[in-house]
Protein backbone atom coordinates (compact mmCIF):
# COMPACT_ATOMS: atom_id res chain seq x y z
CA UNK A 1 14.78 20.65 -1.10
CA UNK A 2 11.78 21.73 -2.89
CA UNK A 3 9.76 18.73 -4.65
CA UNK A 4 8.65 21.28 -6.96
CA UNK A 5 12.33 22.21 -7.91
CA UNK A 6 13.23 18.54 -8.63
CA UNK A 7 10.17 18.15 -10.82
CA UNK A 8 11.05 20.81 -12.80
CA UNK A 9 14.26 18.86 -13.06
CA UNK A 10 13.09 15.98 -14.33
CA UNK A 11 10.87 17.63 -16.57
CA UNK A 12 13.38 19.53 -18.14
CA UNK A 13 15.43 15.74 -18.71
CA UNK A 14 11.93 14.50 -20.60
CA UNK A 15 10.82 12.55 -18.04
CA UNK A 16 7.48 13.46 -18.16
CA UNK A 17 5.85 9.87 -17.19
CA UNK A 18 5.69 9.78 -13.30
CA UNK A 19 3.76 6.57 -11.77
CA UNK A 20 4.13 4.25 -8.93
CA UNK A 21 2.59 3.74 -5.63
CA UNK A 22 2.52 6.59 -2.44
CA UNK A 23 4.64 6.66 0.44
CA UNK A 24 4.61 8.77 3.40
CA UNK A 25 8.77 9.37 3.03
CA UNK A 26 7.57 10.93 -0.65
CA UNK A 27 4.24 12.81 0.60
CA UNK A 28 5.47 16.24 -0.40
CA UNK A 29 6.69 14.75 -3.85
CA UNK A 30 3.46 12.77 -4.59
CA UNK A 31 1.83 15.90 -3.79
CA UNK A 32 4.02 18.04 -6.20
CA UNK A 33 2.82 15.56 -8.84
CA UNK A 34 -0.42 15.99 -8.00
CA UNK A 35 -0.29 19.87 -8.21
CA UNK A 36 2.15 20.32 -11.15
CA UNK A 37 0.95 22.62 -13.77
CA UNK A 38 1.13 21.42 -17.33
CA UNK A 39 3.91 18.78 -19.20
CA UNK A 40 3.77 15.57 -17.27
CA UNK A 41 1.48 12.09 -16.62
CA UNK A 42 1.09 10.97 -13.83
CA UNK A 43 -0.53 7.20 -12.84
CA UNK A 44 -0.93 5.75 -9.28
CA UNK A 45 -0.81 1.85 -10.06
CA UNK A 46 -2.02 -1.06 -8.00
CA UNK A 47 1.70 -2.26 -7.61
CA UNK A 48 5.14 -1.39 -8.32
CA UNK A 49 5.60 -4.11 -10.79
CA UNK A 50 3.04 -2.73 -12.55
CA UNK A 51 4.12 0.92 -12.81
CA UNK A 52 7.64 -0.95 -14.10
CA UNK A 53 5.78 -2.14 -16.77
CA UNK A 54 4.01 1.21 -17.52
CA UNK A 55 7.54 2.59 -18.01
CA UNK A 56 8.74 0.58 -19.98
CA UNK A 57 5.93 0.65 -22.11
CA UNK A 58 6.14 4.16 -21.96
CA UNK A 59 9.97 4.30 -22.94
CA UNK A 60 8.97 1.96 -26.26
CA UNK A 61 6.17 4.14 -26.98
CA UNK A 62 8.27 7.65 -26.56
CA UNK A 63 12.42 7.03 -26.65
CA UNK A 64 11.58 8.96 -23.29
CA UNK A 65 12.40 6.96 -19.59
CA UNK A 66 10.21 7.67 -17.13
CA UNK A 67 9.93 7.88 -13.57
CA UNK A 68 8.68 5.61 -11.04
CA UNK A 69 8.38 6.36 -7.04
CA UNK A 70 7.76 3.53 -4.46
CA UNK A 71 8.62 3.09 -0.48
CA UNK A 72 11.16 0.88 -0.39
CA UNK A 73 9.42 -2.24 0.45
CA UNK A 74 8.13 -2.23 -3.17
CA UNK A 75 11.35 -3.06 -4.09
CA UNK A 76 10.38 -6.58 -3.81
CA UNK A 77 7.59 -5.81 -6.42
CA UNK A 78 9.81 -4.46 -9.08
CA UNK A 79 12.98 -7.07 -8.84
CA UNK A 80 10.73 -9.82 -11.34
CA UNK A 81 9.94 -6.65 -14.47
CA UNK A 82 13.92 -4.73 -13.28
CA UNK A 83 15.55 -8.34 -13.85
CA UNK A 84 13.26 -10.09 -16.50
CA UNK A 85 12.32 -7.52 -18.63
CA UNK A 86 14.22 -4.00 -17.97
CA UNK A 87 17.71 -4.59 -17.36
CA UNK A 88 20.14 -4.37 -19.79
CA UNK A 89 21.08 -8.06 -20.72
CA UNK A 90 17.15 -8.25 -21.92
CA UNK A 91 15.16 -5.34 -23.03
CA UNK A 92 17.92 -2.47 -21.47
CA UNK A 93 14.94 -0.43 -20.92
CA UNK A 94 16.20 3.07 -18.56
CA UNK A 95 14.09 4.53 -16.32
CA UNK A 96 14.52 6.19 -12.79
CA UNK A 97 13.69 5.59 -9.35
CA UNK A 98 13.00 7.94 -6.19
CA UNK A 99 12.55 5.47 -3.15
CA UNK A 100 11.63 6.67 -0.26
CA UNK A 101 13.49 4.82 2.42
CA UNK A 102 11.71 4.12 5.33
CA UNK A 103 13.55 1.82 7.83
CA UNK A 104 16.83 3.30 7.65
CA UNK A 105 19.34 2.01 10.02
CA UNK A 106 20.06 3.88 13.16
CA UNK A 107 16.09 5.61 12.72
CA UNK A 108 13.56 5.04 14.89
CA UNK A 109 10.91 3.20 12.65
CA UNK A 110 7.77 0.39 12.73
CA UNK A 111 8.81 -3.02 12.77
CA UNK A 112 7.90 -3.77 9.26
CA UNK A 113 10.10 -1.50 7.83
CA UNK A 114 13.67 -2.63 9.94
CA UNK A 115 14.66 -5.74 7.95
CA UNK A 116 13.69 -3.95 4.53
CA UNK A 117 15.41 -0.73 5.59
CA UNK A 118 19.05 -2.20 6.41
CA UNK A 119 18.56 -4.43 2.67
CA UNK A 120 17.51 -1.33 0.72
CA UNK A 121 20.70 -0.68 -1.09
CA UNK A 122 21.85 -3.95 -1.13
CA UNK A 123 18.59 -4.91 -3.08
CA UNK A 124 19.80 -2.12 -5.89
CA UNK A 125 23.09 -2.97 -5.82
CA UNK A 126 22.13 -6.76 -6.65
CA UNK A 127 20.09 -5.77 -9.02
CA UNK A 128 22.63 -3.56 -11.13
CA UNK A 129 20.87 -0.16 -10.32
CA UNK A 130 23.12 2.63 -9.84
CA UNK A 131 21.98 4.89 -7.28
CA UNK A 132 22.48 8.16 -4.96
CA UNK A 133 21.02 8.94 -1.51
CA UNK A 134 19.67 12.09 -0.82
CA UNK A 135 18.78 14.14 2.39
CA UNK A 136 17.72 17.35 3.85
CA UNK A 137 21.23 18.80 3.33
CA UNK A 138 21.33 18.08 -0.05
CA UNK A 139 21.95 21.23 -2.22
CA UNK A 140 20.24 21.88 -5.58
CA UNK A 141 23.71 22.26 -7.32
CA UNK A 142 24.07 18.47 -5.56
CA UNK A 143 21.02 17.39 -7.21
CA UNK A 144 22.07 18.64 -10.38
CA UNK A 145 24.73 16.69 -10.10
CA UNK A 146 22.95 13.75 -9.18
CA UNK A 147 20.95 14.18 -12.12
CA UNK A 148 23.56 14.55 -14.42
CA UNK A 149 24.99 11.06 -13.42
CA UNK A 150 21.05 9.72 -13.34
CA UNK A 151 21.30 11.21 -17.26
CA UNK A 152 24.33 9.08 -18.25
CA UNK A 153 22.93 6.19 -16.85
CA UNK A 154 19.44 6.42 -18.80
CA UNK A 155 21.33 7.49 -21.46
CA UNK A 156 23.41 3.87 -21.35
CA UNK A 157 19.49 2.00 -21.10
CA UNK A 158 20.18 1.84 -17.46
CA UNK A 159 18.42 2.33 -14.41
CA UNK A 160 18.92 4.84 -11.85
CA UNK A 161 18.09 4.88 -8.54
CA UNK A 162 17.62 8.41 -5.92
CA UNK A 163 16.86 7.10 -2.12
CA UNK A 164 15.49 10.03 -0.18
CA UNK A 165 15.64 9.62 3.73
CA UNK A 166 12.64 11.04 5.71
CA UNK A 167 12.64 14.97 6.05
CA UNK A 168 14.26 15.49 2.58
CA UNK A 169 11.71 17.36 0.72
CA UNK A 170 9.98 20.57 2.57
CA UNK A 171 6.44 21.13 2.91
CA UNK A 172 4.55 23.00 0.01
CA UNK A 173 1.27 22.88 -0.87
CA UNK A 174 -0.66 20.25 0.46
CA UNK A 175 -2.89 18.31 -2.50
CA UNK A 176 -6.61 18.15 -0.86
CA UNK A 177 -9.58 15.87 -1.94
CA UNK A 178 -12.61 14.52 -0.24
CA UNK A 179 -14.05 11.12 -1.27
CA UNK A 180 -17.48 11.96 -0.11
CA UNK A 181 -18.53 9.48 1.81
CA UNK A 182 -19.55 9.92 5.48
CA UNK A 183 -18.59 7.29 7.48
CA UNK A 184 -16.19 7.10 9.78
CA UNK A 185 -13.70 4.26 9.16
CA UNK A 186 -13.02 3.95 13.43
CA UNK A 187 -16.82 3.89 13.89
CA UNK A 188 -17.07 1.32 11.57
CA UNK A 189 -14.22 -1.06 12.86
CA UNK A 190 -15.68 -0.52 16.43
CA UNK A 191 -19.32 -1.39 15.14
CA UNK A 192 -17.88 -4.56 13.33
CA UNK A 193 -15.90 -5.93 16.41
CA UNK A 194 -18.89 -5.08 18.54
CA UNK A 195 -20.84 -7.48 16.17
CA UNK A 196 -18.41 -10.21 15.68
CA UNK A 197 -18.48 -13.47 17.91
CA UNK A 198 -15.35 -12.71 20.20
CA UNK A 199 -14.29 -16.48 19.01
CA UNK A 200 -13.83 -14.99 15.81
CA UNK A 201 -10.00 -14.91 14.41
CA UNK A 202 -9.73 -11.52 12.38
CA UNK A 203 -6.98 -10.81 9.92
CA UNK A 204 -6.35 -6.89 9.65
CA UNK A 205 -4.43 -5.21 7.07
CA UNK A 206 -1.50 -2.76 7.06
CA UNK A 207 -1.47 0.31 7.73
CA UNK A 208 -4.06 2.78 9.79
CA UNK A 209 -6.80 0.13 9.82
CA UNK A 210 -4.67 -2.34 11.88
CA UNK A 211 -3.89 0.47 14.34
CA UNK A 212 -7.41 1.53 14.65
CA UNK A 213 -8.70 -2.18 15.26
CA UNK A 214 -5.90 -2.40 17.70
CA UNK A 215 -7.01 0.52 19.75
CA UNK A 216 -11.00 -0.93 19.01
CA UNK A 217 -10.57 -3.81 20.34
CA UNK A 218 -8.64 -2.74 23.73
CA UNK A 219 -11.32 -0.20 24.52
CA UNK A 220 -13.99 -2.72 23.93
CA UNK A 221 -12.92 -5.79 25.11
CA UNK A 222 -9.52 -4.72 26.77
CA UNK A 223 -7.58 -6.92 24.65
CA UNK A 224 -6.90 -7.97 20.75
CA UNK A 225 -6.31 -11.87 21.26
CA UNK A 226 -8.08 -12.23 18.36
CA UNK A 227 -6.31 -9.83 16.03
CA UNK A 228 -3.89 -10.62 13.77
CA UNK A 229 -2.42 -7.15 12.96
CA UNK A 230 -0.46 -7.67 9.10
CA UNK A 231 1.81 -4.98 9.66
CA UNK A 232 3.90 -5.19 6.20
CA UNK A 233 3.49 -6.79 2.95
CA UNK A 234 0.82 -4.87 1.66
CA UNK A 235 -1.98 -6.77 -0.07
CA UNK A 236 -1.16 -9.94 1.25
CA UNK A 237 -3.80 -9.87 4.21
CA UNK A 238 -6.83 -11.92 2.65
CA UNK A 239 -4.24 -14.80 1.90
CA UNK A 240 -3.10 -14.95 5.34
CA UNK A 241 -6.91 -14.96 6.40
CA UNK A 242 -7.42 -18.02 3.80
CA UNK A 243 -5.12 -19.87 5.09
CA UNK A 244 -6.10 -19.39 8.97
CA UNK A 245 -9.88 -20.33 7.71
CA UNK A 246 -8.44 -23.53 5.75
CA UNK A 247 -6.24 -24.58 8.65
CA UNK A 248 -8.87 -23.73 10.95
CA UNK A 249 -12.42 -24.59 9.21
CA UNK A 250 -14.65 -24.18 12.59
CA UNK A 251 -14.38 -21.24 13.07
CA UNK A 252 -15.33 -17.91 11.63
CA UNK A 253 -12.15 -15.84 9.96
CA UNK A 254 -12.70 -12.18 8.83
CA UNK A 255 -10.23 -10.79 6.58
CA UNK A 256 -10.07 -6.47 7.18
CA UNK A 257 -8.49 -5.12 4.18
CA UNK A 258 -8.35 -1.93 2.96
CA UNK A 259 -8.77 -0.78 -0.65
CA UNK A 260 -5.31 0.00 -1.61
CA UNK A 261 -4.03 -3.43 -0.53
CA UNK A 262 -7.01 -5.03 -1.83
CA UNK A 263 -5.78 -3.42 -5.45
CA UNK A 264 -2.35 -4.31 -5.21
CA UNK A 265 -2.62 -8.28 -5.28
CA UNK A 266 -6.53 -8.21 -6.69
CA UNK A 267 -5.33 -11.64 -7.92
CA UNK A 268 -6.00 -13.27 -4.27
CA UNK A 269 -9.89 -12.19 -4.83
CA UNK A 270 -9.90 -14.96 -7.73
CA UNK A 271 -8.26 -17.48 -5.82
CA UNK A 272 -10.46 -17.00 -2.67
CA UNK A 273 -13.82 -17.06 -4.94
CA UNK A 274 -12.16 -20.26 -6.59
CA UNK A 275 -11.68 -22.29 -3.52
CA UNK A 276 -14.51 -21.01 -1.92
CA UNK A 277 -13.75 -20.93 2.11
CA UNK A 278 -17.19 -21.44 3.77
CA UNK A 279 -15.97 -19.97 6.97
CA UNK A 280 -14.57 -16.85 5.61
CA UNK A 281 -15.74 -13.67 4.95
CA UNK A 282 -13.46 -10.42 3.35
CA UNK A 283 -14.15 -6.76 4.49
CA UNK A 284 -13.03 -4.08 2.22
CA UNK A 285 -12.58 -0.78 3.83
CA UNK A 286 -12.52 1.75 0.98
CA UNK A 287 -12.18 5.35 1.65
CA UNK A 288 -10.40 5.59 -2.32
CA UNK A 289 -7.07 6.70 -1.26
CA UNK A 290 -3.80 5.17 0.22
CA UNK A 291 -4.37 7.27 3.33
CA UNK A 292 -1.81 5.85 5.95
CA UNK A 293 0.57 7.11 3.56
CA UNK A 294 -0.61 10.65 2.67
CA UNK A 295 -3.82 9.95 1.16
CA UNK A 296 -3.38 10.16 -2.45
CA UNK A 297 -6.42 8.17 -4.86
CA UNK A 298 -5.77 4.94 -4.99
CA UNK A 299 -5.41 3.58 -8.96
CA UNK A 300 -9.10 2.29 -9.09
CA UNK A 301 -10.91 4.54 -7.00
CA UNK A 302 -14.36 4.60 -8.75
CA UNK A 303 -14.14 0.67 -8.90
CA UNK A 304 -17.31 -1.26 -7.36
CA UNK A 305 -15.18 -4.21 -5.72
CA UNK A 306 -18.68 -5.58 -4.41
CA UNK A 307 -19.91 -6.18 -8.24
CA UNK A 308 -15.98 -7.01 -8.98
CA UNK A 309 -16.58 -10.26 -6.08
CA UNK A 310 -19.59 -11.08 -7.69
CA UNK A 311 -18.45 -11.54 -10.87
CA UNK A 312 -15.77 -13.66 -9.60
CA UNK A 313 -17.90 -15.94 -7.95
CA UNK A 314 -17.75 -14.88 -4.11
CA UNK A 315 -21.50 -16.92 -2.88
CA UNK A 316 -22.23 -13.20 -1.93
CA UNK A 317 -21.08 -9.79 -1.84
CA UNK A 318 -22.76 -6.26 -0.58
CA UNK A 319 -21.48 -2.46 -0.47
CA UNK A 320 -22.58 0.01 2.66
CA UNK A 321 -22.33 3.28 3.03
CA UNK A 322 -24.18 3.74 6.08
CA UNK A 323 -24.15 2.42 9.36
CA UNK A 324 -27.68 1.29 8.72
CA UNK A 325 -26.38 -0.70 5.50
CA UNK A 326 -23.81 -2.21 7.71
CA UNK A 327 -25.85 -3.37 10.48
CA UNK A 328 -28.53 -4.89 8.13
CA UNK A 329 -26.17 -7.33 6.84
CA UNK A 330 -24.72 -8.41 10.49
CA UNK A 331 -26.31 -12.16 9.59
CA UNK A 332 -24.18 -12.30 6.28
CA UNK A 333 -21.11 -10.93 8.35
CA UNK A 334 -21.44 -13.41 11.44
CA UNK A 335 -23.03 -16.30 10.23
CA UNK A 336 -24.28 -16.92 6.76
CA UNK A 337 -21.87 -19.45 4.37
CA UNK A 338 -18.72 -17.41 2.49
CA UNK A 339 -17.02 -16.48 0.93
CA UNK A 340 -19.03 -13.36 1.32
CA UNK A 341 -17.30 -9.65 0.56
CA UNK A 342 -18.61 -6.71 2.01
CA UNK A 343 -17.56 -3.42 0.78
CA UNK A 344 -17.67 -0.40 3.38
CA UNK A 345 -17.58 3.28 1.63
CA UNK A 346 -15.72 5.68 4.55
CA UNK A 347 -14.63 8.77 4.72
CA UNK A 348 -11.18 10.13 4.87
CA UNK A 349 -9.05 10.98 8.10
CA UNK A 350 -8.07 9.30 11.16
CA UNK A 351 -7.69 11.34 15.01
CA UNK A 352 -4.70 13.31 15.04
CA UNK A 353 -3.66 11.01 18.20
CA UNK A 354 -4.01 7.65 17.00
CA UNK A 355 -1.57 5.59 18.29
CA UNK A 356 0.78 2.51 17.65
CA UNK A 357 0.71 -1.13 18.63
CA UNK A 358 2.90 -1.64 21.96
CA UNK A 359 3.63 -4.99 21.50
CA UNK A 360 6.89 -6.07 19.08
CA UNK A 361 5.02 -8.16 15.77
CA UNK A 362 6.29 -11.65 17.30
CA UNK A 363 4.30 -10.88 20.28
CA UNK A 364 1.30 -10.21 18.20
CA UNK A 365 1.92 -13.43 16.50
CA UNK A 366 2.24 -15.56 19.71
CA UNK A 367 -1.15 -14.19 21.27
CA UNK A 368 -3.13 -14.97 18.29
CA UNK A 369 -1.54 -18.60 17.79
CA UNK A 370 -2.44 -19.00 21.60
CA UNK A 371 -5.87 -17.61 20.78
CA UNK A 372 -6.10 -20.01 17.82
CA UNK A 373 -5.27 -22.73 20.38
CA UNK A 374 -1.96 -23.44 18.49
């Protein structure tokens, strides 16, 4: 199926309000959004709470539902707004879902997607959300179909739910932009671990960054003892790092996060400025774009998230954007009193042959509690 054809679809439904957050199951839809031509809105939020709350907001505003598009894990971000706010015992507010549905049972996927994939219809089905899956074989006089039952249901002020399985949608035109910044993000990871004590316990986010460290770290020091790699729940890195630096205040923790996930829960930036971990610092990686999933703009890309630490009260904060910049600052990185937040402007792209972690996550976990002497 053509994303392009089941835009046109929804557009000609009035659903002209698309937002939510990328996934890699969805890249040739996201990019259809990106590339339509006329009619629609389109907002990438931090979360998929928040683009639930955009639509419904939109739907009071217009009579018209709109759209939102998530991977499937951000189910667990939409269940508070679906239950509290949208369904149809409160507000009854319709609006439809396309959930891309990685972790499918009997696929091949990464580890952080297995649980979530074999509870992905179960979630909708507790929650009250009628929904269709759809595949490469599906037909467009299927879809139509499928879209005349999604109609009913918005019609009723219910949701609606389409779950597309990997290899649905074919490739069109690929949506292209360049954030214009030069560095190299696995440059930068290799400088950083180069410069870090090796007793240092570092916290990595999801997503390309983790695998990239991973890789870092065995060519440097042929092992990552010392790397906890936070292969899911996106945005919840720089809490796990707070508490490893409160339950371990000797020694230096460093939190690599990565600007989309730093977005999605911006919350945990107050909280860590609040209680102030002296042993801590936070690393933003922002290249502007949610890049291990296709590498569409993140919602905030222009933001400054140095000057947003500083006004929250981090005891320090910096932004480089070159190498230079970076290595300047190795005293505030490695030693000086946090929390400190340094913000590092890259580039987009990652090699063509990056690879995976080998190890399961539980195995990851036991090295680093036997690293953290545990």
């Amino acid at each position: 199926m053509k994303a392009s054809y089941l835009l046109n679809e929804l557009r000609k439904m009035n659903i002209t309000t698309f937002t939510g957050v990328p996934d890699s199951t969805l890249t040739q839809f996201c990019d259809g959004l990106n590339g339509y031509k006329g009619g629609i809105s389109h907002y990438v939020t931090a979360n998929e709470g928040a683009a639930v709350g955009l639509a419904i907001g939109t739907y009071l505003s217009t009579g018209h539902p709109a759209c939102v598009y998530m991977q499937n894990s951000g189910e667990g971000n939409i269940i508070n707004p679906l239950a509290s706010l949208a369904n149809e015992d409160v507000y009854g507010v319709p609006m439809l879902f396309i959930i891309g549905w990685r972790g499918e049972p009997g696929v091949h996927d990464e580890p952080q997607h297995v649980y979530q994939g074999k509870i992905t219809l179960d979630m909708l089905k507790l929650m009250g959300v009628s929904y269709t899956v759809i595949d490469a074989d599906t037909t467009d006089e299927e879809m139509n179909r499928i879209l005349e039952t999604a109609g009913h249901e918005l019609a009723a002020e219910r949701q609606y739910a389409i779950v597309v399985k990997k290899g649905t949608f074919e490739k069109e035109e690929k949506y292209k932009w360049d954030n214009g910044n030069t560095l190299i993000r696995e440059e930068v990871l290799g400088e950083l671990l180069k410069m870090l004590p090796r007793e240092t316990a570092i916290i990595s986010t999801t997503g390309k960054i983790s695998r990239e460290l991973y890789e870092q770290s065995d060519a440097i020091y042929g092992d990552h003892d010392n790397l906890f790699m936070t292969v899911g729940g996106m945005g919840h890195a720089s809490m796990i790092a707070f508490g490893v630096a409160s339950g371990s205040p000797g020694r230096r923790v460093v939190c690599i996060d990565g600007d989309g996930a730093y977005l999605m829960h911006m919350g945990s930036s107050a909280f860590m400025a609040c209680n102030a971990p002296e042993n801590m610092v936070h690393i933003v990686i922002n290249n502007m774009a949610h890049e291990s999933v296709g590498g569409m703009p993140t919602a905030c890309g222009q933001i400054d998230i140095s000057e947003v630490a500083k006004s929250l009260g981090y005891r320090a904060s910096y932004r480089a954007r070159t190498m230079e910049e970076l290595t300047g600052i190795r005293d505030v990185i490695c030693s000086d009193p946090g929390p400190v937040l340094i913000e590092i402007m890259v580039a987009l792209g990652a090699r063509a042959d990056l690879g995976r972690p080998k190890e399961s996550a539980a195995d990851n976990k036991r090295s680093f509690m036997k690293f953290m002497n545990v």
